[in-house]
PDB file of N, CA and C in Angstrom:
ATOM      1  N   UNK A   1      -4.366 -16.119  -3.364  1.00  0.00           N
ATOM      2  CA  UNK A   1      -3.275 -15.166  -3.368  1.00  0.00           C
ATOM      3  C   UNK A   1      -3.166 -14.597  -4.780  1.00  0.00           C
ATOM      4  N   UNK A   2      -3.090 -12.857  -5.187  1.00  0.00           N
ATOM      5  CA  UNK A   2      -3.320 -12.331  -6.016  1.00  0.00           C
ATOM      6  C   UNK A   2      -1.668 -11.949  -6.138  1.00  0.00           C
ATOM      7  N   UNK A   3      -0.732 -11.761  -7.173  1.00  0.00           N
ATOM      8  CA  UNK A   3       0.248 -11.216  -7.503  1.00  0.00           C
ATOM      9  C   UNK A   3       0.202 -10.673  -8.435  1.00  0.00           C
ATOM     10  N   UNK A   4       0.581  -9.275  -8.282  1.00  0.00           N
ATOM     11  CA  UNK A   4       0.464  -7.950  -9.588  1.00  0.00           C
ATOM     12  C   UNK A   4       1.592  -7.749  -9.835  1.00  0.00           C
ATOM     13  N   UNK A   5       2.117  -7.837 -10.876  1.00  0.00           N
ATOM     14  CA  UNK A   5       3.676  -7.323 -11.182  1.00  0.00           C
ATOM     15  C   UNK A   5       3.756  -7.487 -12.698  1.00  0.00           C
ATOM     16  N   UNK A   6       4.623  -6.440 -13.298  1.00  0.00           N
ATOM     17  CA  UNK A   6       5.405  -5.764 -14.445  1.00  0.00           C
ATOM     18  C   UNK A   6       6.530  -7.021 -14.662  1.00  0.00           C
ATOM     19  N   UNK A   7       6.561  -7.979 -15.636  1.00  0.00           N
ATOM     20  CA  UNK A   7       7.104  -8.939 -15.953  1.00  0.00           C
ATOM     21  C   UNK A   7       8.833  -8.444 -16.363  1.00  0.00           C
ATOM     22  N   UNK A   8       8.860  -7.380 -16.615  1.00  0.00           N
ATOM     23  CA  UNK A   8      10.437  -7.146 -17.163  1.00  0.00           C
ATOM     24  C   UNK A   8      10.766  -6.164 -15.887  1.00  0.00           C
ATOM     25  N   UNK A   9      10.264  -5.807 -14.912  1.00  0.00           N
ATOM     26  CA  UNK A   9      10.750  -5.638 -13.837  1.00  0.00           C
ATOM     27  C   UNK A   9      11.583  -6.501 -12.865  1.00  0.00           C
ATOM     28  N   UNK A  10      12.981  -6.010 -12.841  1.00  0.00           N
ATOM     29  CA  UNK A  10      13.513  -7.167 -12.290  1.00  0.00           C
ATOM     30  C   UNK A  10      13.359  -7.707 -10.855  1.00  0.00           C
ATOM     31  N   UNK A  11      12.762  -6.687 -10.078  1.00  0.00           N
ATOM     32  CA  UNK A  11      12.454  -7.078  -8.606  1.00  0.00           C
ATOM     33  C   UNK A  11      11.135  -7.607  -8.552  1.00  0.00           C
ATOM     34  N   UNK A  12      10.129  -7.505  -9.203  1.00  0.00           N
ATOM     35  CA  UNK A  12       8.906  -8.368  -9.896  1.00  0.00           C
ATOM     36  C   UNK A  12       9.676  -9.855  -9.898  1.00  0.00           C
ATOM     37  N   UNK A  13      10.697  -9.934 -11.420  1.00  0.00           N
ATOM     38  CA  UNK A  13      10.787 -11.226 -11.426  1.00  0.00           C
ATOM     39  C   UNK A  13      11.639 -11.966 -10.411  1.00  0.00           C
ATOM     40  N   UNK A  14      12.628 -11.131  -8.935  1.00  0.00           N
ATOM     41  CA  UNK A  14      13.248 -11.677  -7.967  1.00  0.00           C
ATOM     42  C   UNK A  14      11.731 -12.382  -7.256  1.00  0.00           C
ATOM     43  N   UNK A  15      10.528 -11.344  -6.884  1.00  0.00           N
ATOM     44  CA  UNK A  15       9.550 -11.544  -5.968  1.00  0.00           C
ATOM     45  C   UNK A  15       8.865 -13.244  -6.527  1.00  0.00           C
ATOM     46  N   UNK A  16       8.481 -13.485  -7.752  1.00  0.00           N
ATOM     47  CA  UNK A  16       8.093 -14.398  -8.302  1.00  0.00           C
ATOM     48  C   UNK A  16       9.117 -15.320  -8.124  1.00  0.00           C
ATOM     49  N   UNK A  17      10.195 -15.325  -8.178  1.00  0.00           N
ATOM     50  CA  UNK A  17      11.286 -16.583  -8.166  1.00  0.00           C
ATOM     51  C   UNK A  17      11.395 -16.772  -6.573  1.00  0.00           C
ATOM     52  N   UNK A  18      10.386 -15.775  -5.729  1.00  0.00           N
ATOM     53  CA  UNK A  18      10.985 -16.376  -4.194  1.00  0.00           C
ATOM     54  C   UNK A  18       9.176 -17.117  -4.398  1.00  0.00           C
ATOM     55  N   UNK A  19       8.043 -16.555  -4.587  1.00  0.00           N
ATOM     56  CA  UNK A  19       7.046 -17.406  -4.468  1.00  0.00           C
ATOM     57  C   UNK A  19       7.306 -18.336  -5.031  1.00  0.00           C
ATOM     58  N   UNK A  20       7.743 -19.025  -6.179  1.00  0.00           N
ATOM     59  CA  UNK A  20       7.817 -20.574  -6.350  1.00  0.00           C
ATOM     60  C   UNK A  20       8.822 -21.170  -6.066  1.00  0.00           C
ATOM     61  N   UNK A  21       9.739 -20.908  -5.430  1.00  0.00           N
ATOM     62  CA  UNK A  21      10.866 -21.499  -4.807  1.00  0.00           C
ATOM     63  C   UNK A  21      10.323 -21.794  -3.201  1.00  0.00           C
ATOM     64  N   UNK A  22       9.433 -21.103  -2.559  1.00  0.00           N
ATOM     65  CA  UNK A  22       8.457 -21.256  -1.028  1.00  0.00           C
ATOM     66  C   UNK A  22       7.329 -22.086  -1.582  1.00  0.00           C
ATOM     67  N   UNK A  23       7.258 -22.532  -2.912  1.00  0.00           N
ATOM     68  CA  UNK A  23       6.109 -23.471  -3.003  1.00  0.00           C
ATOM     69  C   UNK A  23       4.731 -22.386  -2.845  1.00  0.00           C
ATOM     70  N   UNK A  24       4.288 -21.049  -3.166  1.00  0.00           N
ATOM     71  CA  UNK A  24       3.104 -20.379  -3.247  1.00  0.00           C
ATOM     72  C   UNK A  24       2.641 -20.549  -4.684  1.00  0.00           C
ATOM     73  N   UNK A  25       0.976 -20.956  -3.751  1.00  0.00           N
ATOM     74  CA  UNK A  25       0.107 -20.888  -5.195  1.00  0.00           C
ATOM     75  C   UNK A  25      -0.525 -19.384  -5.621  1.00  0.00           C
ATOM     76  N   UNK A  26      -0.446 -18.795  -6.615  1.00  0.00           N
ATOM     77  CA  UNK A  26      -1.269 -17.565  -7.053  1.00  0.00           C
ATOM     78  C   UNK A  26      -1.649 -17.566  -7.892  1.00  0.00           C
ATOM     79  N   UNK A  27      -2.316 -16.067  -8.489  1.00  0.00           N
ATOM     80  CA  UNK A  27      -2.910 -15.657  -9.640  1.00  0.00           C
ATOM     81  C   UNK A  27      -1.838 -14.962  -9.890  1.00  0.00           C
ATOM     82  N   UNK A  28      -1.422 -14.822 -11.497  1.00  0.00           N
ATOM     83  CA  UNK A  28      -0.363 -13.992 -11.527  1.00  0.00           C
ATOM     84  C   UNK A  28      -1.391 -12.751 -12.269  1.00  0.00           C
ATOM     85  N   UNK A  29      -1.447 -11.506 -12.494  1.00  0.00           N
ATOM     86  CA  UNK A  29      -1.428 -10.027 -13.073  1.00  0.00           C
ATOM     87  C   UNK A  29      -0.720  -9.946 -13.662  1.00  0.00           C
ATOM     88  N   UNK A  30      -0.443  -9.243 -14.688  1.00  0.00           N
ATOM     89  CA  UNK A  30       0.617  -8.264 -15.697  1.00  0.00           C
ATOM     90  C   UNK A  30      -0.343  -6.784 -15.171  1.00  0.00           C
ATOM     91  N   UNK A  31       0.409  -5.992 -14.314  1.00  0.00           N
ATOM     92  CA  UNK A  31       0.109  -4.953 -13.813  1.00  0.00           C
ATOM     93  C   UNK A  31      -0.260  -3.675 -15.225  1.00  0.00           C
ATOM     94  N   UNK A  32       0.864  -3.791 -16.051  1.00  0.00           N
ATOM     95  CA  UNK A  32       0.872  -2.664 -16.987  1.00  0.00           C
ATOM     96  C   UNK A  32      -0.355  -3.680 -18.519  1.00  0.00           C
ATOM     97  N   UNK A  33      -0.764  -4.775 -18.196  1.00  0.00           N
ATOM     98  CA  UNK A  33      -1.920  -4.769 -19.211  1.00  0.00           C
ATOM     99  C   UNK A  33      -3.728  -5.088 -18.571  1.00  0.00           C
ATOM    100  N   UNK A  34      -3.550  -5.007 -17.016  1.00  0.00           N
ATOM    101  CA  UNK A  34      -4.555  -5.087 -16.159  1.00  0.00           C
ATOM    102  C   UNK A  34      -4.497  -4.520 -15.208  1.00  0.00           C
ATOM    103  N   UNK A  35      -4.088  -3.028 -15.164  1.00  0.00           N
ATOM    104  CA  UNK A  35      -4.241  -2.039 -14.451  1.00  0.00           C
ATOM    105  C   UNK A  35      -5.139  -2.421 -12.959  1.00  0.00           C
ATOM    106  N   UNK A  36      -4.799  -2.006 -11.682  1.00  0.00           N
ATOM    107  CA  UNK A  36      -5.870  -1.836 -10.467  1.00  0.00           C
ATOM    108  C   UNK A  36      -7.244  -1.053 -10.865  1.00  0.00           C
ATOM    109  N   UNK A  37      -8.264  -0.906 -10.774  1.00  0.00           N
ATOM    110  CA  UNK A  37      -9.237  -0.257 -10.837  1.00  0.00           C
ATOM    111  C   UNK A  37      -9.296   0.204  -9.689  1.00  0.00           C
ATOM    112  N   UNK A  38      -9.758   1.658  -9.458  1.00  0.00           N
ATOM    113  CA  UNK A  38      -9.821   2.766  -8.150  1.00  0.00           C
ATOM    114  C   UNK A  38     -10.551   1.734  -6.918  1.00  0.00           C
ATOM    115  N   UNK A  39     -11.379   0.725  -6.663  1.00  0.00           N
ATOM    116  CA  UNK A  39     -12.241  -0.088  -6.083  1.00  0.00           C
ATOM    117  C   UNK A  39     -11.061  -0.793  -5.617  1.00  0.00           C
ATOM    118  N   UNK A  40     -10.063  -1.576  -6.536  1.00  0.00           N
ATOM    119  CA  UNK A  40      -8.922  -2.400  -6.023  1.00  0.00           C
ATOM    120  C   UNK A  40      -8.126  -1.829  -5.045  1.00  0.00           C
ATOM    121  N   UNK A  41      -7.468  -0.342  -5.397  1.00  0.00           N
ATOM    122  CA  UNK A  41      -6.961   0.504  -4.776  1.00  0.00           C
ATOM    123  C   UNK A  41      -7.251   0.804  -3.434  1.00  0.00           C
ATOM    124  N   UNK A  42      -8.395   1.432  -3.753  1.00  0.00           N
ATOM    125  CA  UNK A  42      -9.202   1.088  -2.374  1.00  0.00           C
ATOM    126  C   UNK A  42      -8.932   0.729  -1.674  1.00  0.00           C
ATOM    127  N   UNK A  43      -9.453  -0.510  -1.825  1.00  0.00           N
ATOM    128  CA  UNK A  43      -9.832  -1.757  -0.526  1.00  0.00           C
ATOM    129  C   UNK A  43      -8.409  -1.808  -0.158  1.00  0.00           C
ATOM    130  N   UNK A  44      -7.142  -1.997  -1.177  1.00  0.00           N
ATOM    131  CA  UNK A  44      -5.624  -2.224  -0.130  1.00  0.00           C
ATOM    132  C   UNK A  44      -5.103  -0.974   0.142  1.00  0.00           C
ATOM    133  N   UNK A  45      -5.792   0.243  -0.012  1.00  0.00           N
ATOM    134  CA  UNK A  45      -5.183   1.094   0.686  1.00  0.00           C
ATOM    135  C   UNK A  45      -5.879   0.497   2.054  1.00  0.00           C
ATOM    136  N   UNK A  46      -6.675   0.907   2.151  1.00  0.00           N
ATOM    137  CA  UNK A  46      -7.276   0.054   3.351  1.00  0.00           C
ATOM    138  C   UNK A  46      -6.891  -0.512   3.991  1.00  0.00           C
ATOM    139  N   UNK A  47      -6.846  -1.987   3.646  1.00  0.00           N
ATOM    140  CA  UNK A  47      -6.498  -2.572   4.235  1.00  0.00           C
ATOM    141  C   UNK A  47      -5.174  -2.662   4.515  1.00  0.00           C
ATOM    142  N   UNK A  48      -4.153  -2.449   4.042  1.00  0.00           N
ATOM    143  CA  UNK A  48      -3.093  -2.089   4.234  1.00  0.00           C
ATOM    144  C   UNK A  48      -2.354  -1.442   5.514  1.00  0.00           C
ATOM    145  N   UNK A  49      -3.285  -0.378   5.590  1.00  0.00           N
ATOM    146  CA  UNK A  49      -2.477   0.285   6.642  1.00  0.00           C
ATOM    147  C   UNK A  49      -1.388   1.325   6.751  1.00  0.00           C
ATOM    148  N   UNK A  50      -1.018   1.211   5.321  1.00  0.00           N
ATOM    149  CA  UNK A  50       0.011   2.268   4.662  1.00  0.00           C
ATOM    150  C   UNK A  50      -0.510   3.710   3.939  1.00  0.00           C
ATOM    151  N   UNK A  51       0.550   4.491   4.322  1.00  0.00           N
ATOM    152  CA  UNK A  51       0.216   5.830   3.801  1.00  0.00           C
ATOM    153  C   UNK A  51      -0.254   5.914   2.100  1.00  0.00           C
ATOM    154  N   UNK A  52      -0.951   6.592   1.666  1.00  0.00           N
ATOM    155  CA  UNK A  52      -1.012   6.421   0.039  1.00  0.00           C
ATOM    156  C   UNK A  52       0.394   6.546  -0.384  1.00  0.00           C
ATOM    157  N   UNK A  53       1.141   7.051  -0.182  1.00  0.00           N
ATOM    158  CA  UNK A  53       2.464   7.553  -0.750  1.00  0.00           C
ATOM    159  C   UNK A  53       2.899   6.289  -1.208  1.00  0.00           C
ATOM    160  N   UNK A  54       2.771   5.217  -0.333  1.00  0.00           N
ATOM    161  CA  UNK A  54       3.359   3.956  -0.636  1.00  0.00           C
ATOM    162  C   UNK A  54       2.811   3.306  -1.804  1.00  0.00           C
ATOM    163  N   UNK A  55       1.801   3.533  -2.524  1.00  0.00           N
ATOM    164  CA  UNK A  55       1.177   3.059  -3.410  1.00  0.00           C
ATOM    165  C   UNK A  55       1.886   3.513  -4.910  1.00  0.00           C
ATOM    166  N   UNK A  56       2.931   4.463  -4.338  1.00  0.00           N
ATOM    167  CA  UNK A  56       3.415   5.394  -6.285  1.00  0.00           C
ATOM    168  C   UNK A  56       4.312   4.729  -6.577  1.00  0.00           C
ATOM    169  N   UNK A  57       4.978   4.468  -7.607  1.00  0.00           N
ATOM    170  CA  UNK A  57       5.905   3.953  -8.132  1.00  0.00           C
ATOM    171  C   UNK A  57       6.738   5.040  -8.623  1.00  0.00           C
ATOM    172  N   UNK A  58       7.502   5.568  -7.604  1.00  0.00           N
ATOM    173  CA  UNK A  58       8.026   7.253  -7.105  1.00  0.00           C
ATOM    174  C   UNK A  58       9.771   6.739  -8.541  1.00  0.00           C
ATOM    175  N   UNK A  59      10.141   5.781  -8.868  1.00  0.00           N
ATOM    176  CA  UNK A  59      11.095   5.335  -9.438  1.00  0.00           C
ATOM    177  C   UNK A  59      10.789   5.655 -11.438  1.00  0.00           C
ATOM    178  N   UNK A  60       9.314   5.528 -11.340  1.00  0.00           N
ATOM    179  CA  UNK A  60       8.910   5.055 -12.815  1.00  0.00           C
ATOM    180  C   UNK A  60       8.778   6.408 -13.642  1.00  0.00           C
ATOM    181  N   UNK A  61       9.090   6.415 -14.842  1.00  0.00           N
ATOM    182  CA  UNK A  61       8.640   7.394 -15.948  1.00  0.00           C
ATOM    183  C   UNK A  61       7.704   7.917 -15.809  1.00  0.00           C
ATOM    184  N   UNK A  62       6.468   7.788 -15.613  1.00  0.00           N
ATOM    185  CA  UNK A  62       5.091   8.429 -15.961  1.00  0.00           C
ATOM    186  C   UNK A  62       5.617   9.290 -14.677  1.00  0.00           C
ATOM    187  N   UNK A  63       5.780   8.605 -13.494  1.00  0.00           N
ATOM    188  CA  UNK A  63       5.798   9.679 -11.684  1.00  0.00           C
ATOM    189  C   UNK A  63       6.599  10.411 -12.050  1.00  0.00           C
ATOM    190  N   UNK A  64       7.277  10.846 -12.515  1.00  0.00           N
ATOM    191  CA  UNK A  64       8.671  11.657 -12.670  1.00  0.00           C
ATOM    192  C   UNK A  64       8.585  12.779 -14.148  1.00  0.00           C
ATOM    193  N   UNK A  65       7.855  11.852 -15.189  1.00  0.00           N
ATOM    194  CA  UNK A  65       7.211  13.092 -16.156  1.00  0.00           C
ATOM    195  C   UNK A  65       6.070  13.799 -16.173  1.00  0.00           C
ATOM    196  N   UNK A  66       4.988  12.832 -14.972  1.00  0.00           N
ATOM    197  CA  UNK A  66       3.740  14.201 -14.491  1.00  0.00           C
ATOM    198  C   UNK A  66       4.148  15.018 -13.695  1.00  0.00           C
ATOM    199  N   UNK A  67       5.468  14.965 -12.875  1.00  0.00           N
ATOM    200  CA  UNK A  67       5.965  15.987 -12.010  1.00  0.00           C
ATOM    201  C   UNK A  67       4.798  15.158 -10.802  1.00  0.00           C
ATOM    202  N   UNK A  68       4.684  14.175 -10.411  1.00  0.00           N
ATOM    203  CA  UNK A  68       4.280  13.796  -9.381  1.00  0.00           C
ATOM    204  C   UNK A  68       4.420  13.792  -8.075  1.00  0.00           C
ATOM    205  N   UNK A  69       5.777  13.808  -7.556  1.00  0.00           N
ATOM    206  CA  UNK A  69       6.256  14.100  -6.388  1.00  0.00           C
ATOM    207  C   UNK A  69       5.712  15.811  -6.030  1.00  0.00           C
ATOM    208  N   UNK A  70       5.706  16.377  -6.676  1.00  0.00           N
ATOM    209  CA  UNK A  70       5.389  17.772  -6.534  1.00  0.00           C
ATOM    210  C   UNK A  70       3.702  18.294  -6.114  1.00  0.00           C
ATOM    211  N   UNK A  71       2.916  17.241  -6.761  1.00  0.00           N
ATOM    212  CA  UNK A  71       1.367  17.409  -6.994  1.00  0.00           C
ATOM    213  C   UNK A  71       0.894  16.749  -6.032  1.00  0.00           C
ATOM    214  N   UNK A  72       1.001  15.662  -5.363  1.00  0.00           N
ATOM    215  CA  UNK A  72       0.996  14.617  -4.661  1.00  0.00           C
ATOM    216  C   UNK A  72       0.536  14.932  -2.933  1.00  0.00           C
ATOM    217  N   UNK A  73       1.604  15.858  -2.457  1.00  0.00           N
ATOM    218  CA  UNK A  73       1.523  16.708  -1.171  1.00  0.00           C
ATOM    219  C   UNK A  73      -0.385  17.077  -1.236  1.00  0.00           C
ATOM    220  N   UNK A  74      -0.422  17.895  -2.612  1.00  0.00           N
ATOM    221  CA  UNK A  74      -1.601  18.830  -2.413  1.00  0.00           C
ATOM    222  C   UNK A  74      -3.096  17.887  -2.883  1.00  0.00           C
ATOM    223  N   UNK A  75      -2.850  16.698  -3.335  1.00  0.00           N
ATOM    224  CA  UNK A  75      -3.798  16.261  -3.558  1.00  0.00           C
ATOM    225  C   UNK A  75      -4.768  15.359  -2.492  1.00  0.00           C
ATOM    226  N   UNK A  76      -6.010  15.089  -3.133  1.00  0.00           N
ATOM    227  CA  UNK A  76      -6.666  14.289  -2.063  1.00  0.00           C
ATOM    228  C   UNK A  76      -6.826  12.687  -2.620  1.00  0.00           C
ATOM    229  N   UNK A  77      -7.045  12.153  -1.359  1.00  0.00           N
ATOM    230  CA  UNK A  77      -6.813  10.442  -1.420  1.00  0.00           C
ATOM    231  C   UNK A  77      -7.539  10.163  -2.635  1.00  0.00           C
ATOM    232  N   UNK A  78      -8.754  10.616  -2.684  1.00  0.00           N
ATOM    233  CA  UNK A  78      -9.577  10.388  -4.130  1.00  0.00           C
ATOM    234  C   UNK A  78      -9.048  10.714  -5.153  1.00  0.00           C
ATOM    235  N   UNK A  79      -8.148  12.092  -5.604  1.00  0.00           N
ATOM    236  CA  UNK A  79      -7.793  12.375  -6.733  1.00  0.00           C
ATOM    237  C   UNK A  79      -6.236  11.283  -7.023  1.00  0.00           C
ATOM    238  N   UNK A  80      -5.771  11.024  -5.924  1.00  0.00           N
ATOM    239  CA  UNK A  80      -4.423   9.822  -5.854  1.00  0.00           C
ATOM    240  C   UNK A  80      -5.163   8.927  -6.645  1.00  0.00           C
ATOM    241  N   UNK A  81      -6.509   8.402  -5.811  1.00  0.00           N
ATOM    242  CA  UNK A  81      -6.436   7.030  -6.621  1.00  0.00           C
ATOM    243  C   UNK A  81      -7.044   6.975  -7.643  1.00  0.00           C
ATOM    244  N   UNK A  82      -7.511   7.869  -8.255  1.00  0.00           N
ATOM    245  CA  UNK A  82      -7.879   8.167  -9.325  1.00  0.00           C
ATOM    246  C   UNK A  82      -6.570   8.120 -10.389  1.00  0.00           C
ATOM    247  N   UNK A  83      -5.539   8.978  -9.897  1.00  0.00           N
ATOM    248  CA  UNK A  83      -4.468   8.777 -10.804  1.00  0.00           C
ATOM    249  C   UNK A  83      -3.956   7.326 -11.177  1.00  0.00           C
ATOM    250  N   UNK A  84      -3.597   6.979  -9.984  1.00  0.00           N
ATOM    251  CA  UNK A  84      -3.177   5.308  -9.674  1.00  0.00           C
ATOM    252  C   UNK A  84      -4.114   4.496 -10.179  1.00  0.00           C
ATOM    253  N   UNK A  85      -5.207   5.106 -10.899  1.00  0.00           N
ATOM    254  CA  UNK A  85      -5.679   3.677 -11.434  1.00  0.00           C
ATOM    255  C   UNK A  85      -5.800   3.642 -13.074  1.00  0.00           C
ATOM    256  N   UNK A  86      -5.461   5.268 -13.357  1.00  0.00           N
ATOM    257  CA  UNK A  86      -5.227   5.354 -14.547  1.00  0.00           C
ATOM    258  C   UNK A  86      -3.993   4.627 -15.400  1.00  0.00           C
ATOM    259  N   UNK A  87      -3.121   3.876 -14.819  1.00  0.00           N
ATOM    260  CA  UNK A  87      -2.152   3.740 -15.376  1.00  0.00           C
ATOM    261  C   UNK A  87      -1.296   2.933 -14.269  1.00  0.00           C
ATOM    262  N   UNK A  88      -1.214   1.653 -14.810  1.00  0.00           N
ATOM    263  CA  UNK A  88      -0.516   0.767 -14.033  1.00  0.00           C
ATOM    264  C   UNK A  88       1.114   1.139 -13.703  1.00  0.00           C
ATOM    265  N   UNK A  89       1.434   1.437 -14.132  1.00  0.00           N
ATOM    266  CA  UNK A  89       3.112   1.846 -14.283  1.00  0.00           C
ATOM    267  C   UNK A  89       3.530   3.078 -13.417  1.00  0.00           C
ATOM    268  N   UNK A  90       2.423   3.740 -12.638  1.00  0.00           N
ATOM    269  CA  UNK A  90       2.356   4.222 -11.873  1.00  0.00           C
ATOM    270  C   UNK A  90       2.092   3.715 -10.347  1.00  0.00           C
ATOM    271  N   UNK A  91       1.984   2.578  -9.816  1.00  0.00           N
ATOM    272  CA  UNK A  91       1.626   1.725  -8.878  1.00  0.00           C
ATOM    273  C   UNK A  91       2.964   1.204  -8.617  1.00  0.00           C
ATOM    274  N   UNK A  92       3.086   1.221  -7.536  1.00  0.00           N
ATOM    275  CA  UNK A  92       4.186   0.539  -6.820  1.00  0.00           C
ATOM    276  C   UNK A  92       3.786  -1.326  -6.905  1.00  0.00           C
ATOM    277  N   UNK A  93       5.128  -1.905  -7.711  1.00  0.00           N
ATOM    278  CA  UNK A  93       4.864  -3.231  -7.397  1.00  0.00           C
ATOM    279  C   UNK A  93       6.467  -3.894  -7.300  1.00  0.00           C
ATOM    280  N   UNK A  94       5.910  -5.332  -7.084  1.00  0.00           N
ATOM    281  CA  UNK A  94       4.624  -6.102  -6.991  1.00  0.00           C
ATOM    282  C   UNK A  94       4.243  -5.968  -6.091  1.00  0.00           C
ATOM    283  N   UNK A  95       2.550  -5.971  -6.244  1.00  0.00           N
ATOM    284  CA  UNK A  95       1.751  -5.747  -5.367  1.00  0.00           C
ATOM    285  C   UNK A  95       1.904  -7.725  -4.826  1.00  0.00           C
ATOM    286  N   UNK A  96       1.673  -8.098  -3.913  1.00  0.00           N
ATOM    287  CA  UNK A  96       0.966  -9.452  -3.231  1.00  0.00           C
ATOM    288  C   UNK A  96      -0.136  -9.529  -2.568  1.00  0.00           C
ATOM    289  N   UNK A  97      -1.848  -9.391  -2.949  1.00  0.00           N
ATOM    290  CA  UNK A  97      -2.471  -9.552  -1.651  1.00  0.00           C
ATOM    291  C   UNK A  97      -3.162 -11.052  -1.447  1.00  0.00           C
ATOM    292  N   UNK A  98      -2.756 -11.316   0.075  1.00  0.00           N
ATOM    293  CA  UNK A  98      -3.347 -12.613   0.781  1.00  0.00           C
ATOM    294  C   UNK A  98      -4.414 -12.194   1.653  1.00  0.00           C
ATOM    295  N   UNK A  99      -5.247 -12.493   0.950  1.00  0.00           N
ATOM    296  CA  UNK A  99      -6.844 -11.811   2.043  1.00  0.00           C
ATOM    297  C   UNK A  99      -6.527 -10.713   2.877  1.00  0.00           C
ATOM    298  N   UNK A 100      -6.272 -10.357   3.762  1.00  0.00           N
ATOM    299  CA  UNK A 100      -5.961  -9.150   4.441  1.00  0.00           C
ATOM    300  C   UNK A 100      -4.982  -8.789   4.336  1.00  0.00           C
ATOM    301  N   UNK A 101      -3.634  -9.652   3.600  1.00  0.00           N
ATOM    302  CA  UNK A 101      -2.224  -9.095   4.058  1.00  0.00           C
ATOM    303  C   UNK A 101      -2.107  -8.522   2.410  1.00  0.00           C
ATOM    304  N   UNK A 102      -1.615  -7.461   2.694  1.00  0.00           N
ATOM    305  CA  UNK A 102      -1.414  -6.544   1.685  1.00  0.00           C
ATOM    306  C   UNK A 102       0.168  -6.374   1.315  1.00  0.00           C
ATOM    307  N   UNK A 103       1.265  -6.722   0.795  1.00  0.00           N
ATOM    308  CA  UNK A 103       2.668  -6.350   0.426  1.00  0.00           C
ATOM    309  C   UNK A 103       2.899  -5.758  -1.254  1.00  0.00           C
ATOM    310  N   UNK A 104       3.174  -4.915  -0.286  1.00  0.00           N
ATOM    311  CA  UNK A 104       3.831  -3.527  -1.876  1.00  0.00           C
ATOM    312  C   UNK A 104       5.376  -3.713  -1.631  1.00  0.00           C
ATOM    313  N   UNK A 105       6.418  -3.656  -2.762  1.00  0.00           N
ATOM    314  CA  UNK A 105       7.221  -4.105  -3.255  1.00  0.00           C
ATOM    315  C   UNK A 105       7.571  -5.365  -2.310  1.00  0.00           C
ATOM    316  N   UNK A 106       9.349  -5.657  -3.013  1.00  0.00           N
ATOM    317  CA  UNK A 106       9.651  -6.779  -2.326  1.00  0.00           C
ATOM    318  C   UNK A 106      10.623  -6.262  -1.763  1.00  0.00           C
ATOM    319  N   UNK A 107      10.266  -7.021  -0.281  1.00  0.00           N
ATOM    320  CA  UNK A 107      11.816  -7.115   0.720  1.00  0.00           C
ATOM    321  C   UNK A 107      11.478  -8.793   1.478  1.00  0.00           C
ATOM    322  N   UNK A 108      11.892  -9.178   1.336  1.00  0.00           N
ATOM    323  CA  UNK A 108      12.188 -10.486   1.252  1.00  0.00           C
ATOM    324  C   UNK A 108      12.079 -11.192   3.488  1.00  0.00           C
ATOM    325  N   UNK A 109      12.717 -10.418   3.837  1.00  0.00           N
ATOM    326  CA  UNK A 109      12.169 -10.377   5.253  1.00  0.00           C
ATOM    327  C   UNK A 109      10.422 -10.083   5.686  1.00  0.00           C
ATOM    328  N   UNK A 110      10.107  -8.953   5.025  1.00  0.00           N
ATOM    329  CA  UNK A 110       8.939  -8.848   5.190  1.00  0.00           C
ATOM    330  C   UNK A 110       8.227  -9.472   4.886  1.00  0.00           C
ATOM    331  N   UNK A 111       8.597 -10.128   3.747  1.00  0.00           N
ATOM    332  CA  UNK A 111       7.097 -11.274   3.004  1.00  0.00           C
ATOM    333  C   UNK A 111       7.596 -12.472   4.049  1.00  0.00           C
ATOM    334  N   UNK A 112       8.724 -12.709   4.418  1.00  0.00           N
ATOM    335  CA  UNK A 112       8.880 -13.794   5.158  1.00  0.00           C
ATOM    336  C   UNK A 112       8.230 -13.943   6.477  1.00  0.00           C
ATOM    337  N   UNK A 113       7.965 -12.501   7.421  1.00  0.00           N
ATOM    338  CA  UNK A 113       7.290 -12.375   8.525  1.00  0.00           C
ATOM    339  C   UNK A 113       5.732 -12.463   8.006  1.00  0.00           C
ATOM    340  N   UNK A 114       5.440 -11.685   7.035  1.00  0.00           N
ATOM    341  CA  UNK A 114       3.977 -11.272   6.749  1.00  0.00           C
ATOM    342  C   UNK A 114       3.195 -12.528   6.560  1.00  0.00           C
ATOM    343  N   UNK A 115       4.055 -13.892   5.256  1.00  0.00           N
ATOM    344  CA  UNK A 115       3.630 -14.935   5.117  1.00  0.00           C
ATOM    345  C   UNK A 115       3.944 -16.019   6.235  1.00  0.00           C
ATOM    346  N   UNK A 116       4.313 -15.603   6.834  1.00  0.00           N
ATOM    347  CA  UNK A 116       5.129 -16.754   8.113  1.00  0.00           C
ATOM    348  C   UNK A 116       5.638 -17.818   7.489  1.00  0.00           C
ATOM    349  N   UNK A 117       6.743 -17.339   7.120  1.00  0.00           N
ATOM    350  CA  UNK A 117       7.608 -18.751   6.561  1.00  0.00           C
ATOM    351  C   UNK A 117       8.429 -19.056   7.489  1.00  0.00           C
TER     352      UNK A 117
END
């Protein structure tokens, strides 16, 4: 189990205080000093199942000072993840992936169905 997350993010550090309080073992990431590479991206867009949209971190500085919401419509999946891999702080997190199961941010029900707790 891989966990990507921005350490002074506070829903990062809620998501981490529910994995070791459920007893999960992981890898932890610092998202903003080990960025996804376009290949990472990839594969959980993929596998995922989710629209790219879900992948932006539509809340953060960089999305909001490239005028991202605006560019986004017209672009293609390749030029997305191209962006998204330029710059971690642009990625929606925490990311969680468990071999196929893919969870972008936290909602606390969902990781509870997704992980079957």
């Amino acid at each position: 189990m891989l966990f990507i997350c921005y350490p002074r993010c506070k829903t990062c550090q809620k998501a981490r205080k529910w994995l070791d309080d459920h007893g999960f073992n992981y890898d932890f990431r610092d998202i903003k000093n080990e960025n996804p590479d376009i290949g990472e991206l990839k594969s959980w867009y993929r596998k995922s199942n989710l629209p790219l949209k879900r992948f932006w971190n539509t809340s953060g500085i960089q999305y909001r000072s490239m005028g991202l919401k605006d560019k986004i419509p017209e672009m293609t999946d390749k030029e997305q993840l191209e962006i998204l891999a330029s710059d971690g702080m642009l990625v929606k997190r925490p990311i969680l992936i468990d071999g196929s199961t893919i969870l972008l941010g936290f909602k606390e029900t969902e990781w509870e169905d997704k992980l079957s707790i």
